[in-house]
C-alpha atoms as a PDB file:
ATOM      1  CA  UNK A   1      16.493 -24.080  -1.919  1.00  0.00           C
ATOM      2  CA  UNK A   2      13.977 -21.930  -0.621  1.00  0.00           C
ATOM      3  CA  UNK A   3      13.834 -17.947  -0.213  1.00  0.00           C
ATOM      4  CA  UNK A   4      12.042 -14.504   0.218  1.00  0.00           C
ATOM      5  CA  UNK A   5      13.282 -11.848  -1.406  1.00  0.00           C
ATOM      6  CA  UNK A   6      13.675  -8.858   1.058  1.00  0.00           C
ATOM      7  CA  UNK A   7      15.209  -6.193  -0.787  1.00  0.00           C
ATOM      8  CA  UNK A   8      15.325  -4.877  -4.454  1.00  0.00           C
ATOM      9  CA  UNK A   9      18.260  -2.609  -6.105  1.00  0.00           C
ATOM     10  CA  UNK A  10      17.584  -3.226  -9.725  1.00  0.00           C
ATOM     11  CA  UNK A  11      19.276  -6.017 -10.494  1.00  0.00           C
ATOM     12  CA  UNK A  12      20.174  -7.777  -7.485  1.00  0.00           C
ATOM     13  CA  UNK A  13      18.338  -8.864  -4.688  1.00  0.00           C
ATOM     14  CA  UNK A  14      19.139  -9.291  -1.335  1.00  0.00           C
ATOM     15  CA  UNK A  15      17.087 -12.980  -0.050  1.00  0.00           C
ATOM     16  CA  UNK A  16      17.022 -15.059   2.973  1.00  0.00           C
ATOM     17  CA  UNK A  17      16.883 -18.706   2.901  1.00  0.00           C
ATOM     18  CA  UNK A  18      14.641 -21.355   4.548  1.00  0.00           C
ATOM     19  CA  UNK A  19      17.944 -22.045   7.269  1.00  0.00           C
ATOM     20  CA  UNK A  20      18.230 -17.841   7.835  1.00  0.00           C
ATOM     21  CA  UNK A  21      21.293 -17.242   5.749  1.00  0.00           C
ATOM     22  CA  UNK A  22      21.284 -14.174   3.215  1.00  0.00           C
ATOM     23  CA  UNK A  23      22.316 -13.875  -0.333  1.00  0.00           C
ATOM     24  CA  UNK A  24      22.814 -11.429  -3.152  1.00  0.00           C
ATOM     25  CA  UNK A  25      21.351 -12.553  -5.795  1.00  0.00           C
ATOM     26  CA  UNK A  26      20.251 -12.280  -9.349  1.00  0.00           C
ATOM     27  CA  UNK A  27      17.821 -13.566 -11.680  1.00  0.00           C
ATOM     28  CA  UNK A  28      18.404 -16.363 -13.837  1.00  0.00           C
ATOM     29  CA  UNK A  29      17.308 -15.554 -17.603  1.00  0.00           C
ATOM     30  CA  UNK A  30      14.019 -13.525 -18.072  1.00  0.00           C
ATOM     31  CA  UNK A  31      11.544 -15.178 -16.393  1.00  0.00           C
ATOM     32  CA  UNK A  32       7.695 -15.030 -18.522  1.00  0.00           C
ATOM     33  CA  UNK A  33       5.020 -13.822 -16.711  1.00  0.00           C
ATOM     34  CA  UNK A  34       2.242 -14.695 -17.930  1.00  0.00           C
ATOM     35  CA  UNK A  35      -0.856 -13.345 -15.749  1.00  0.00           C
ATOM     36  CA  UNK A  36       0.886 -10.139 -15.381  1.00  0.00           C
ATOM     37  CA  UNK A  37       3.125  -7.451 -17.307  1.00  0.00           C
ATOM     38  CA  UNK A  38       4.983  -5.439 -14.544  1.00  0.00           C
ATOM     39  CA  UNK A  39       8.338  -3.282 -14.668  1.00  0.00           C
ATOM     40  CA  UNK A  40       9.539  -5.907 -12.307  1.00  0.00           C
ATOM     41  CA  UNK A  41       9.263  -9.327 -12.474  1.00  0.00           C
ATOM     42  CA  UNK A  42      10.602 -10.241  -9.016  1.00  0.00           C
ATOM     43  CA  UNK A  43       9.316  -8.160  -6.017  1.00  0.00           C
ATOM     44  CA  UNK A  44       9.684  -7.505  -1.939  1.00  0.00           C
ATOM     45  CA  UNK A  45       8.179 -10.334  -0.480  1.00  0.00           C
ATOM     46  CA  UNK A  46       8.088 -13.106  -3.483  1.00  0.00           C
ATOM     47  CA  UNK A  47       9.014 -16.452  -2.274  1.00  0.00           C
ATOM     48  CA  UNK A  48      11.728 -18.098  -5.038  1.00  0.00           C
ATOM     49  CA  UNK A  49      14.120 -20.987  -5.627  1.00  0.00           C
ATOM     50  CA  UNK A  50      17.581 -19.987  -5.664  1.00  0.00           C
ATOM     51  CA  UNK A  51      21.020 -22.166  -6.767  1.00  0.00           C
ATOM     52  CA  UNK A  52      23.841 -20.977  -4.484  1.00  0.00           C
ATOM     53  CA  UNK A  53      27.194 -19.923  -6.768  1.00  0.00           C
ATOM     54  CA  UNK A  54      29.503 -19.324  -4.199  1.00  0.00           C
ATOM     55  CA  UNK A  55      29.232 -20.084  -0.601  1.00  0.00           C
ATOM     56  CA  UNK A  56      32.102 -17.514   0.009  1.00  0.00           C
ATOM     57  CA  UNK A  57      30.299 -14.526  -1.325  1.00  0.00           C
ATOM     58  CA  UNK A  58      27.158 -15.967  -0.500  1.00  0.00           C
ATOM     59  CA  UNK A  59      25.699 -15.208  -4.268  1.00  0.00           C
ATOM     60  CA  UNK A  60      23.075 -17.175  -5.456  1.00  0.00           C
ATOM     61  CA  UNK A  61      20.483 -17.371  -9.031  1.00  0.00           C
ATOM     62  CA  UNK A  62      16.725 -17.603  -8.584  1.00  0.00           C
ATOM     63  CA  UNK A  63      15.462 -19.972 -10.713  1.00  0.00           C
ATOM     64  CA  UNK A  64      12.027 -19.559 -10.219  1.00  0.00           C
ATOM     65  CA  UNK A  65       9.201 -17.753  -8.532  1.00  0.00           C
ATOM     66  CA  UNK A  66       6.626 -19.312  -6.693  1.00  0.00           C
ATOM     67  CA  UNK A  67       3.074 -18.544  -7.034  1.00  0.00           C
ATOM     68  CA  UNK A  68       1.743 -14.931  -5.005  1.00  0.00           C
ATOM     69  CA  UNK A  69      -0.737 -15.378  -2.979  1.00  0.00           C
ATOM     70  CA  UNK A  70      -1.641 -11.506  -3.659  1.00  0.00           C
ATOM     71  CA  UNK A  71       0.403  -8.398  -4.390  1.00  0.00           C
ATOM     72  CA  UNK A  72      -0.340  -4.502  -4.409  1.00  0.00           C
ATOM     73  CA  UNK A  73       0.513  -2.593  -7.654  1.00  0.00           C
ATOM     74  CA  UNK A  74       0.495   0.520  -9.032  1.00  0.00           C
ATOM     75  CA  UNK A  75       1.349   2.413 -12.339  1.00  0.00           C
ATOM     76  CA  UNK A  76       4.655   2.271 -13.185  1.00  0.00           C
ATOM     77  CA  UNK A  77       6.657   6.065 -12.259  1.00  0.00           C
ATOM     78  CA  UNK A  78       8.235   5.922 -15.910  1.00  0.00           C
ATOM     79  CA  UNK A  79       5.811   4.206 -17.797  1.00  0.00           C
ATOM     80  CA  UNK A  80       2.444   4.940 -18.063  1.00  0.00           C
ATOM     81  CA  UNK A  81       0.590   1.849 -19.636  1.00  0.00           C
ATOM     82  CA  UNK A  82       2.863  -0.509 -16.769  1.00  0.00           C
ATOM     83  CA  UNK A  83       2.836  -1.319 -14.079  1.00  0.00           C
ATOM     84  CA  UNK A  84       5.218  -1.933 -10.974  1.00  0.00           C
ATOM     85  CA  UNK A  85       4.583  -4.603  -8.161  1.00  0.00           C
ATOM     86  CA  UNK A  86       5.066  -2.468  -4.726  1.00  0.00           C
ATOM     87  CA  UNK A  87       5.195  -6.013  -2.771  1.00  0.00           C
ATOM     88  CA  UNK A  88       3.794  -9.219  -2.507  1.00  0.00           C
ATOM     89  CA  UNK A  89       2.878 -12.033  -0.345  1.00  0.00           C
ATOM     90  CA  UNK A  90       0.752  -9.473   2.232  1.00  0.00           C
ATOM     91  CA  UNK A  91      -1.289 -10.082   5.041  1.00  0.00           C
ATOM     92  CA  UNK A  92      -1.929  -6.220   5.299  1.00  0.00           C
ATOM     93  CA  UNK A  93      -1.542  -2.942   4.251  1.00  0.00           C
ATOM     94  CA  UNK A  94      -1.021   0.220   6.296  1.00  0.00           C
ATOM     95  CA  UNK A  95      -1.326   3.782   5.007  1.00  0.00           C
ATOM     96  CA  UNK A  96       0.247   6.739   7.198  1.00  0.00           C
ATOM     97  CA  UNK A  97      -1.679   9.751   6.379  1.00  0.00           C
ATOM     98  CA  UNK A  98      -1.385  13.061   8.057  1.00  0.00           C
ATOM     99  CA  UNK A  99      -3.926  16.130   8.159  1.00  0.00           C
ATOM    100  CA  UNK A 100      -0.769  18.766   8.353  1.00  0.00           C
ATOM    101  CA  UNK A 101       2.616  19.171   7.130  1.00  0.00           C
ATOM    102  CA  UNK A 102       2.270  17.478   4.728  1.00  0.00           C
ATOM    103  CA  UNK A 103      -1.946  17.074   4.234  1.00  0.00           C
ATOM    104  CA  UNK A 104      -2.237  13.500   3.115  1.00  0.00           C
ATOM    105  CA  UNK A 105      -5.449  14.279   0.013  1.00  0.00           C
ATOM    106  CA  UNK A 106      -8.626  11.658   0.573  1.00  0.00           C
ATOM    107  CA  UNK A 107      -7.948  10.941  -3.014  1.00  0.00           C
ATOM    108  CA  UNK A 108      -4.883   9.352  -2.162  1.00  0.00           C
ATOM    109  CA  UNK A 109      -5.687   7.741   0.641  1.00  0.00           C
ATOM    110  CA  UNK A 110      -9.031   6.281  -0.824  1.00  0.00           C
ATOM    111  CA  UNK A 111      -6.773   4.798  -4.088  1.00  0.00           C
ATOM    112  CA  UNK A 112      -4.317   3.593  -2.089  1.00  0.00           C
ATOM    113  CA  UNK A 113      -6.996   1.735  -0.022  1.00  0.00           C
ATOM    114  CA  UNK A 114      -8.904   1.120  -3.901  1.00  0.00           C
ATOM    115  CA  UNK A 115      -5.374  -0.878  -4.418  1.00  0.00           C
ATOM    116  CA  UNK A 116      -5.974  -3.196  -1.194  1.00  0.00           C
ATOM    117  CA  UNK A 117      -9.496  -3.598  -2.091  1.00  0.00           C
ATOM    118  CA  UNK A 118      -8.548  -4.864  -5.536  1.00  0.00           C
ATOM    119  CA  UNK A 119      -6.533  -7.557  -4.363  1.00  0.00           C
ATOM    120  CA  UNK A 120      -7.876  -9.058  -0.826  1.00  0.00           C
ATOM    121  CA  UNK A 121      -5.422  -7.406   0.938  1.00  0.00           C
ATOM    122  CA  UNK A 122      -7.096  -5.650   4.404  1.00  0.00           C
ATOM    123  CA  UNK A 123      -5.614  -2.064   4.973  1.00  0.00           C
ATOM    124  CA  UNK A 124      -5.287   0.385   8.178  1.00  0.00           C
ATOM    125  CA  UNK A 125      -5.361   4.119   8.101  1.00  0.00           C
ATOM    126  CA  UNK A 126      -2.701   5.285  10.127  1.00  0.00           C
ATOM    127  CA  UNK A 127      -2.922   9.469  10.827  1.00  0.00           C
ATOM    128  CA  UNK A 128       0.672  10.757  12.343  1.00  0.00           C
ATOM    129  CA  UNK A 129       1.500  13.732  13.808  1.00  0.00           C
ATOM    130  CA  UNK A 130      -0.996  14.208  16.566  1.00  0.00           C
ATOM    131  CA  UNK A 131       0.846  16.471  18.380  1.00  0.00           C
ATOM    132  CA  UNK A 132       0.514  18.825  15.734  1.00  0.00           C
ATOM    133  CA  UNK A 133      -3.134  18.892  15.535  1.00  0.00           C
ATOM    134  CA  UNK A 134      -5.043  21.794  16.611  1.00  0.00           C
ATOM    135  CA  UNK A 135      -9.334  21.941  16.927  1.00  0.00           C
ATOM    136  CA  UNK A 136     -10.146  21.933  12.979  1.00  0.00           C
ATOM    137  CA  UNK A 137      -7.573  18.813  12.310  1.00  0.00           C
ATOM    138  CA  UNK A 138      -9.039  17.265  14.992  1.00  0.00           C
ATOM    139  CA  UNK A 139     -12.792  17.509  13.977  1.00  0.00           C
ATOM    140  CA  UNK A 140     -11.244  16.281  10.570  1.00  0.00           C
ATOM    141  CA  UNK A 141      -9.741  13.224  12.079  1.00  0.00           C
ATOM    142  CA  UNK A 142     -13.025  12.316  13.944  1.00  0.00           C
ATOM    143  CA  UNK A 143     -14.642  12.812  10.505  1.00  0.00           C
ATOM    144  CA  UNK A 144     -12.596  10.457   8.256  1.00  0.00           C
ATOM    145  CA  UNK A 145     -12.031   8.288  11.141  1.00  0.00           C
ATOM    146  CA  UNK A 146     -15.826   7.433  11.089  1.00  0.00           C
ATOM    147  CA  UNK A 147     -16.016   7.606   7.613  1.00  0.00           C
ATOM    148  CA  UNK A 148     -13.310   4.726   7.005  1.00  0.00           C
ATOM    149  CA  UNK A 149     -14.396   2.816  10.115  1.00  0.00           C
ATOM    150  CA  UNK A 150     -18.325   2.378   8.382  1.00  0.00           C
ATOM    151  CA  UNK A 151     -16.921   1.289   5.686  1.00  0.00           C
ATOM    152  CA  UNK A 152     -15.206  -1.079   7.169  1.00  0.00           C
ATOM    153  CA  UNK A 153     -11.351  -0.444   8.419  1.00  0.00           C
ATOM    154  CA  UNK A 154      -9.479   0.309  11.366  1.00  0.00           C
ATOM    155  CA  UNK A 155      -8.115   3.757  11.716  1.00  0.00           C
ATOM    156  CA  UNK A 156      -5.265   4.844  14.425  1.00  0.00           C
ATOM    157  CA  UNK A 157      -4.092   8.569  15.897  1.00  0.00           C
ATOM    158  CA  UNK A 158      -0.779   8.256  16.553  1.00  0.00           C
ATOM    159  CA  UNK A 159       2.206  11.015  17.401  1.00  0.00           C
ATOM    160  CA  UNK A 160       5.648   9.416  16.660  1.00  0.00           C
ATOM    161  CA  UNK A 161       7.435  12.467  17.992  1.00  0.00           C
ATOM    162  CA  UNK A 162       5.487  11.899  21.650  1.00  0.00           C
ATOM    163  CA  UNK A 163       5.391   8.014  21.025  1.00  0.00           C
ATOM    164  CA  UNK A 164       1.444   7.946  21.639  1.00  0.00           C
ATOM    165  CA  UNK A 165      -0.490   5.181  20.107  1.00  0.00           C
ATOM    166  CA  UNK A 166       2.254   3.016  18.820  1.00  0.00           C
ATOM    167  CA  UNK A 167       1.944   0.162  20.932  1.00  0.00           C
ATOM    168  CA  UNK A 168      -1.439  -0.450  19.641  1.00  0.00           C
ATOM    169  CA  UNK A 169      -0.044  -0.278  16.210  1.00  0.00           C
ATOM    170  CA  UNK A 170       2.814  -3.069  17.354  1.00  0.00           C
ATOM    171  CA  UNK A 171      -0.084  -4.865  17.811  1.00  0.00           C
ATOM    172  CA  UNK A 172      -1.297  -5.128  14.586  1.00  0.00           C
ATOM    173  CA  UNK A 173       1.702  -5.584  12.858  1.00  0.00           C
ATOM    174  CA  UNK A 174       2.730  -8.809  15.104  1.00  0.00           C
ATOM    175  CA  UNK A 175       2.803 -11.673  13.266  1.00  0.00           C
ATOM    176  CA  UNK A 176       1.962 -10.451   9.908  1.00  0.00           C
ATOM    177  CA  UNK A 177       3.359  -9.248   6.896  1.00  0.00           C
ATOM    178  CA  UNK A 178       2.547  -5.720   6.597  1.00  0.00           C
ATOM    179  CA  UNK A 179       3.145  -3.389   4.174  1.00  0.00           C
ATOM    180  CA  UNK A 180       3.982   0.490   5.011  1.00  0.00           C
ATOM    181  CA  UNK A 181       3.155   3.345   2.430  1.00  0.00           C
ATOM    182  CA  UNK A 182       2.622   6.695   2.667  1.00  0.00           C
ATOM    183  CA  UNK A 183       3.579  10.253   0.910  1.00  0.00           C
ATOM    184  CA  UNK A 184       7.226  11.527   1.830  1.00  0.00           C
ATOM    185  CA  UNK A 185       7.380  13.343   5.116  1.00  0.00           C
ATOM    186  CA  UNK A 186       4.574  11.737   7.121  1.00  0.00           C
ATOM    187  CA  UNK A 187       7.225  10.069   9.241  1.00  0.00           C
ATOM    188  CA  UNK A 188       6.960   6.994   8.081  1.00  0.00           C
ATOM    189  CA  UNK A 189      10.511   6.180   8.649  1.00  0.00           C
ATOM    190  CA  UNK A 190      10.282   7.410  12.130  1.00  0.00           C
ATOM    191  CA  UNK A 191       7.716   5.206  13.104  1.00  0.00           C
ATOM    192  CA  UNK A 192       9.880   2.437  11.604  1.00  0.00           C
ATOM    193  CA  UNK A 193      12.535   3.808  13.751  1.00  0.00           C
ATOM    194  CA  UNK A 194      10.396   3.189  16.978  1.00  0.00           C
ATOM    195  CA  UNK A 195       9.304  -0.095  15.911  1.00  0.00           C
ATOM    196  CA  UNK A 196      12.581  -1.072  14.784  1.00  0.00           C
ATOM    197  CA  UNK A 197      15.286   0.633  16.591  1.00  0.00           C
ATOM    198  CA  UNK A 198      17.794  -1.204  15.426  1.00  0.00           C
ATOM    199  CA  UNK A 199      17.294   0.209  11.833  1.00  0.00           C
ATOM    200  CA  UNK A 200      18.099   3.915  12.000  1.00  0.00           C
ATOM    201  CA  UNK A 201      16.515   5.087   8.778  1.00  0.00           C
ATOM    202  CA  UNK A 202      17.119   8.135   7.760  1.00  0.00           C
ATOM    203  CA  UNK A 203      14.011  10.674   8.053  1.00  0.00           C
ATOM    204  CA  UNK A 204      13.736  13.433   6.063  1.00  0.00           C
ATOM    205  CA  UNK A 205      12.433  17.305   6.824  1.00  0.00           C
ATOM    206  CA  UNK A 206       9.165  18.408   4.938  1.00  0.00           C
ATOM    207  CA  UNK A 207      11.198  21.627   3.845  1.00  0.00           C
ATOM    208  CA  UNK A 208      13.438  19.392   2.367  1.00  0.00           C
ATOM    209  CA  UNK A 209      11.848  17.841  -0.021  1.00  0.00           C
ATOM    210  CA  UNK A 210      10.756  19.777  -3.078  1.00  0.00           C
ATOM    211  CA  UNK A 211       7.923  17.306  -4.458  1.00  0.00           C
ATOM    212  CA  UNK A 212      10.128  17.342  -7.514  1.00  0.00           C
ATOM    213  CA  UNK A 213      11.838  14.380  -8.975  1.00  0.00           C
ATOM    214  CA  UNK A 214      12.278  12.532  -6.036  1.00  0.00           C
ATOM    215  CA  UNK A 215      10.947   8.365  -4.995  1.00  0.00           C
ATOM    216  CA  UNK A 216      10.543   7.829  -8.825  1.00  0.00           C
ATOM    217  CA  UNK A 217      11.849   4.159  -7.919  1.00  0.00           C
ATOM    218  CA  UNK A 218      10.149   2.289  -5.967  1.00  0.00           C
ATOM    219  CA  UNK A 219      12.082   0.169  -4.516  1.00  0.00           C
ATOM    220  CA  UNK A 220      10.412  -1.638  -1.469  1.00  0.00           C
ATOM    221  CA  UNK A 221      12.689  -3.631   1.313  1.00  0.00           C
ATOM    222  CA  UNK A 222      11.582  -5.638   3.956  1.00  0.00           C
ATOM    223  CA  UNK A 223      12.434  -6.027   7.840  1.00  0.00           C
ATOM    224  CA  UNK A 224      11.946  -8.984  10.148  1.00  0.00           C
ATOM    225  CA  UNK A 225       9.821  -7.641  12.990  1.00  0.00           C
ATOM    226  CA  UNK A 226      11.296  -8.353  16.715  1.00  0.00           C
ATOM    227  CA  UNK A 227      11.136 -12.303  17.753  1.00  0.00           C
ATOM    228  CA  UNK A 228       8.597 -11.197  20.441  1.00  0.00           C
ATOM    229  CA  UNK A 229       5.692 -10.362  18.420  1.00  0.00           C
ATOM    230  CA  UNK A 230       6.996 -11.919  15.081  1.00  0.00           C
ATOM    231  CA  UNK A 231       5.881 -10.478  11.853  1.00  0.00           C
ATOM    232  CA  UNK A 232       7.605  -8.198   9.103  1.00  0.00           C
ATOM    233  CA  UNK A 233       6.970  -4.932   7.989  1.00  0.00           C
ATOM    234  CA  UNK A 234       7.617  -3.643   3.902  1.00  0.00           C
ATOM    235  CA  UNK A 235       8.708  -0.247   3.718  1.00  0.00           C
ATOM    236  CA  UNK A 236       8.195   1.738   0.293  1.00  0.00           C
ATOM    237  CA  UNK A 237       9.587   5.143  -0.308  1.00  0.00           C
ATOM    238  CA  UNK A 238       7.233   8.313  -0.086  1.00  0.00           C
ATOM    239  CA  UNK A 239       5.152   8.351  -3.199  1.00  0.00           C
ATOM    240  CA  UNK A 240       3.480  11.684  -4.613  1.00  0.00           C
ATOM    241  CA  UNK A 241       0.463   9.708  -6.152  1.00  0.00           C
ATOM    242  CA  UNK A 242      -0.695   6.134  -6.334  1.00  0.00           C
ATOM    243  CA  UNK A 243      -2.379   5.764  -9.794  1.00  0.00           C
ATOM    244  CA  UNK A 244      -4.636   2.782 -10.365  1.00  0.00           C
ATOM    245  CA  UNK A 245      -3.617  -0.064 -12.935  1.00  0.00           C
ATOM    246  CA  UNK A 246      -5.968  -3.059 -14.263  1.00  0.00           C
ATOM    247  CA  UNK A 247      -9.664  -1.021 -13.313  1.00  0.00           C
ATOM    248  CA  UNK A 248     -12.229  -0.768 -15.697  1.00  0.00           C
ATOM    249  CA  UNK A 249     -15.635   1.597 -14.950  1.00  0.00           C
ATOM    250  CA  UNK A 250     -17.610  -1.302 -13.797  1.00  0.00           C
ATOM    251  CA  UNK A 251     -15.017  -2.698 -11.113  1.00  0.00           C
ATOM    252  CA  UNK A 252     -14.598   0.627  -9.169  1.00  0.00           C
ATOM    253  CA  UNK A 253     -17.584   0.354  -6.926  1.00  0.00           C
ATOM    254  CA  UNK A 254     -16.250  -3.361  -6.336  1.00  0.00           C
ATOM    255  CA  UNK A 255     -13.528  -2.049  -4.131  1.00  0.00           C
ATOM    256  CA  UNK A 256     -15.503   0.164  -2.071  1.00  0.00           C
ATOM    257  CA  UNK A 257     -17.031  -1.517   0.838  1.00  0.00           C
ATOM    258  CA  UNK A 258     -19.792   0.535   1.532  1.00  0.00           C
ATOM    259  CA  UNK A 259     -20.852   0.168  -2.294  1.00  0.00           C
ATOM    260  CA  UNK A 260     -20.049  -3.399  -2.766  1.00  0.00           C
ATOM    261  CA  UNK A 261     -22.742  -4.706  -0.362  1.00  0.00           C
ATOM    262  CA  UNK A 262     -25.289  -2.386  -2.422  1.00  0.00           C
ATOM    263  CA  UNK A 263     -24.705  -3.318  -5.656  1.00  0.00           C
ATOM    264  CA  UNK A 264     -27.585  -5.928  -6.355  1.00  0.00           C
ATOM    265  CA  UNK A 265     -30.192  -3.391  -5.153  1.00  0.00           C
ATOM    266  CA  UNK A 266     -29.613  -1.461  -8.389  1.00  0.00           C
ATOM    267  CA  UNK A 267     -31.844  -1.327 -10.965  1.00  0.00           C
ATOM    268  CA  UNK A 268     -29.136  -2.281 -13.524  1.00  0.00           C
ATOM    269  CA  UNK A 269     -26.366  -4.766 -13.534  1.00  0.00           C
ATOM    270  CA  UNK A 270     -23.967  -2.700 -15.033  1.00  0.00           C
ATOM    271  CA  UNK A 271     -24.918   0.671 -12.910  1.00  0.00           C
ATOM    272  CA  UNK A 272     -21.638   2.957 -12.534  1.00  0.00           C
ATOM    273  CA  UNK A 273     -24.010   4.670  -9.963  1.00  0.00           C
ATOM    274  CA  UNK A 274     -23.880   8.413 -11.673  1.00  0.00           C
ATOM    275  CA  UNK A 275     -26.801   8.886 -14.085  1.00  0.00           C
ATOM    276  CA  UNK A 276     -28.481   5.387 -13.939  1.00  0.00           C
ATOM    277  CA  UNK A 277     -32.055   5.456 -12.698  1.00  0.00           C
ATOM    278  CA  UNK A 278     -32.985   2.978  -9.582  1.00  0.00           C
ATOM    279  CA  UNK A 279     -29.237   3.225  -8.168  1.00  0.00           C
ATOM    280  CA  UNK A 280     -29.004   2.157  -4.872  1.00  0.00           C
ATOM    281  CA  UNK A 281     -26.034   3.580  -3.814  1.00  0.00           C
ATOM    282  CA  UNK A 282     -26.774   7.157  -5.364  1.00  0.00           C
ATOM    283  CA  UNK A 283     -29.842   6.357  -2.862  1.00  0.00           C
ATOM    284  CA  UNK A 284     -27.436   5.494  -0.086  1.00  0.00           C
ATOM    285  CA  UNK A 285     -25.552   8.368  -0.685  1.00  0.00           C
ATOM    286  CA  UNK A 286     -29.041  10.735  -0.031  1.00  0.00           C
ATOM    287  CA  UNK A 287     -29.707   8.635   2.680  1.00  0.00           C
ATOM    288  CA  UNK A 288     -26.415   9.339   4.354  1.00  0.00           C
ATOM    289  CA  UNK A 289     -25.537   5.917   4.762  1.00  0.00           C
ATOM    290  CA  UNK A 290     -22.495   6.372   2.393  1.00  0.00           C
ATOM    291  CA  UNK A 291     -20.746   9.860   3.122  1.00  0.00           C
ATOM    292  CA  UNK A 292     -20.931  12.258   0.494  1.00  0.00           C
ATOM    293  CA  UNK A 293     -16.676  12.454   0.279  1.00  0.00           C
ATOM    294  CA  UNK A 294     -16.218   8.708  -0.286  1.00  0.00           C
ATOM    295  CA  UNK A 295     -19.053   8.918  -3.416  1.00  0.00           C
ATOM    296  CA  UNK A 296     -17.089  12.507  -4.675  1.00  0.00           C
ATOM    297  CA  UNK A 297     -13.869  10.063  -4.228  1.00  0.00           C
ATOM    298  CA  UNK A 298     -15.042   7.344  -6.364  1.00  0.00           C
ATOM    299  CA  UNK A 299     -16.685   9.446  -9.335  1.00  0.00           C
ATOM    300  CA  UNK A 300     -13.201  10.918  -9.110  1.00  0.00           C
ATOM    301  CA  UNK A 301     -11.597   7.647  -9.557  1.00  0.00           C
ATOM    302  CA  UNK A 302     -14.282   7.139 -12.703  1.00  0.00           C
ATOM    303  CA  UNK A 303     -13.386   9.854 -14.393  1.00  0.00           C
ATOM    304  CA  UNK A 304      -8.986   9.124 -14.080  1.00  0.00           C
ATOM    305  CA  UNK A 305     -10.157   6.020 -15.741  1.00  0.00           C
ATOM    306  CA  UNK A 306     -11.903   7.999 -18.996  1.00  0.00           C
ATOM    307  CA  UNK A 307      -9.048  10.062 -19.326  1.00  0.00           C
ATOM    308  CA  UNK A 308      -6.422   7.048 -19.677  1.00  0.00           C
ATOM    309  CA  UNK A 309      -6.941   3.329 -21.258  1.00  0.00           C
ATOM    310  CA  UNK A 310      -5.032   0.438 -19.354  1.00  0.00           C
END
C-alpha cells in the first residue's frame, strides 16, 4: 500500500494512505541509501510502501521508499560533515524573511534560496511584518524586492497581524506542495494559523527566544491545505542558519540566476568570477546588471566553502 509520510518524531512517522487513513509507523530494517548519506533516511513528504500490523492501532512498517523527485537539504545541526533532508517531493519553496524584529540577514536568505537553486525547486521571498515597517525598512524592501525579482523570483509584503497580502499568498500555495522556512519569530506559525485555522500552532514572542539551543531538530510536518484550493504546505521549525551541503567552488554561480545565464561569456570555463581575467559576471556586476549585494553574497558563500570540506 501506498503513503506520504507527513510527520517525523524520530522514530515514528505519522503517514496517510492512498484511501486517506493515517498510521504510525516505523521503518522496516535500515534502509541503504545509496545516492545520498543524510541523518534521516525517511523525510516529510517521501512517498513509501507500508505493511499494515494492526488495523486496531492503525500501525504500519514502510518497506520501501520510492524514488524523490527532489528534496531540500541542509547540514546536519549535530553533525557537521551530514546532512539532514528538510523535505521532499516539492513543488516550491517559500522563505519568510523580515527586515525587523527579528532582521532576516541576505546571507540567509540568499543560501536558503542557493538550496532551491541546487535542486530545481522554485522559491518565494515572503517579508512579514509590514505593519512594523517604518521609511528606511521600507526603502529596504523595495531594494531586495527588485533585487530578487531580476533575478528571477517572486517576492510578497505581507502583515499577518493586519492580515494584508495573504490572499495572494493562498494563491500560490493552492495546489502545490510548498515548503515553509524561515528563522524563529518571523511569524511563520501565524501565517500558518491564518491559512490553516484549524491548526492553532503555537507562536512564539521574539523576547522569548534566546537564539540559544533551541530548533536543533528539525523535524518538518506537513498539512493538507483546504479542499478549495488544494495543495499542502511543510512547516520546519525556525532555524538560526541554513549551511550549504554537496557545493563545490565551481557550482556556486550555478545556483544564482543572474550568474547562471552569464557563465559562457567568461573567458574561462572554470571562472569562480573573483580574480579571473575576461569574467563576465565581475563585468555584470560593474555594469549594474547584477547588484553589488547578491555578488558580496556569493563570494561569501565561496569563502564558507574554503573554510570547510564536504
Amino acid at each position: 500500500m501506498k503513503a506520504t509520510i507527513y510527520k517525523s518524531t524520530g522514530s515514528w512517522y505519522t503517514v496517510k494512505d492512498e484511501s486517506g487513513k493515517w498510521h504510525n509507523a516505523r521503518m522496516k530494517g535500515i534502509f541503504k541509501m545509496d545516492e545520498i548519506t543524510s541523518t534521516n533516511p525517511v523525510a516529510v513528504g517521501d512517498e513509501v510502501e507500508i505493511e499494515v500490523e494492526n488495523e486496531g492501532e492503525s500501525t504500519a512498517t514502510i518497506t520501501k521508499i520510492i524514488d524523490r523527485r527532489n528534496y531540500i537539504n541542509r547540514q546536519s545541526p549535530r553533525f557537521a560533515y551530514q546532512h539532514h533532508i528538510v523535505a521532499s517531493n516539492l513543488d516550491q519553496s517559500m522563505l519568510v524573511a523580515t527586515l525587523k524584529e527579528p532582521r532576516t540577514s541576505q546571507g540567509f536568505i540568499d543560501r536558503f534560496l542557493v538550496a532551491s537553486e541546487m535542486h530545481h525547486v522554485p522559491a518565494l521571498v515572503v517579508f512579514n511584518k509590514a505593519d512594523l515597517y517604518k521609511k528606511k525598512e521600507l526603502e529596504k524592501f523595495e531594494q531586495w524586492k527588485k533585487m530578487y525579482e531580476e533575478a528571477g523570483y517572486k517576492v510578497f509584503l505581507v502583515s499577518v497581524k493586519d492580515n494584508e497580502g495573504i490572499e495572494i499568498l493562498q494563491k500560490e500555495l493552492a495546489g502545490k506542495t510548498t515548503l515553509i522556512s524561515g528563522h524563529s519569530g518571523v511569524g511563520k506559525s501565524s501565517l500558518l494559523n491564518i491559512i490553516l485555522p484549524e491548526l492553532a500552532l503555537k507562536t512564539q514572542s521574539i523576547s522569548g527566544w534566546s537564539g540559544k539551543g533551541q530548533h536543533t531538530t528539525t523535524f518538518a510536518e506537513m498539512h493538507d491545505l483546504p479542499p478549495a484550493g488544494g495543495g499542502r504546505i511543510i512547516d520546519t521549525p525556525g532555524m538560526r542558519e541554513f549551511g550549504l551541503v554537496d557545493l563545490s567552488k565551481q557550482e556556486v554561480s550555478h545556483y544564482f540566476p543572474e550568474m547562471r545565464e552569464r557563465l559562457n561569456d567568461c573567458q574561462f570555463n572554470n571562472c569562480l568570477h573573483v580574480n579571473e581575467p575576461g569574467c563576465a559576471v565581475k563585468q555584470a556586476v560593474i555594469d549594474k546588471e547584477i547588484t553589488e549585494d547578491r555578488y558580496v553574497s556569493y563570494v561569501n558563500i565561496l569563502d564558507s566553502i574554503g573554510e570547510k570540506s564536504y
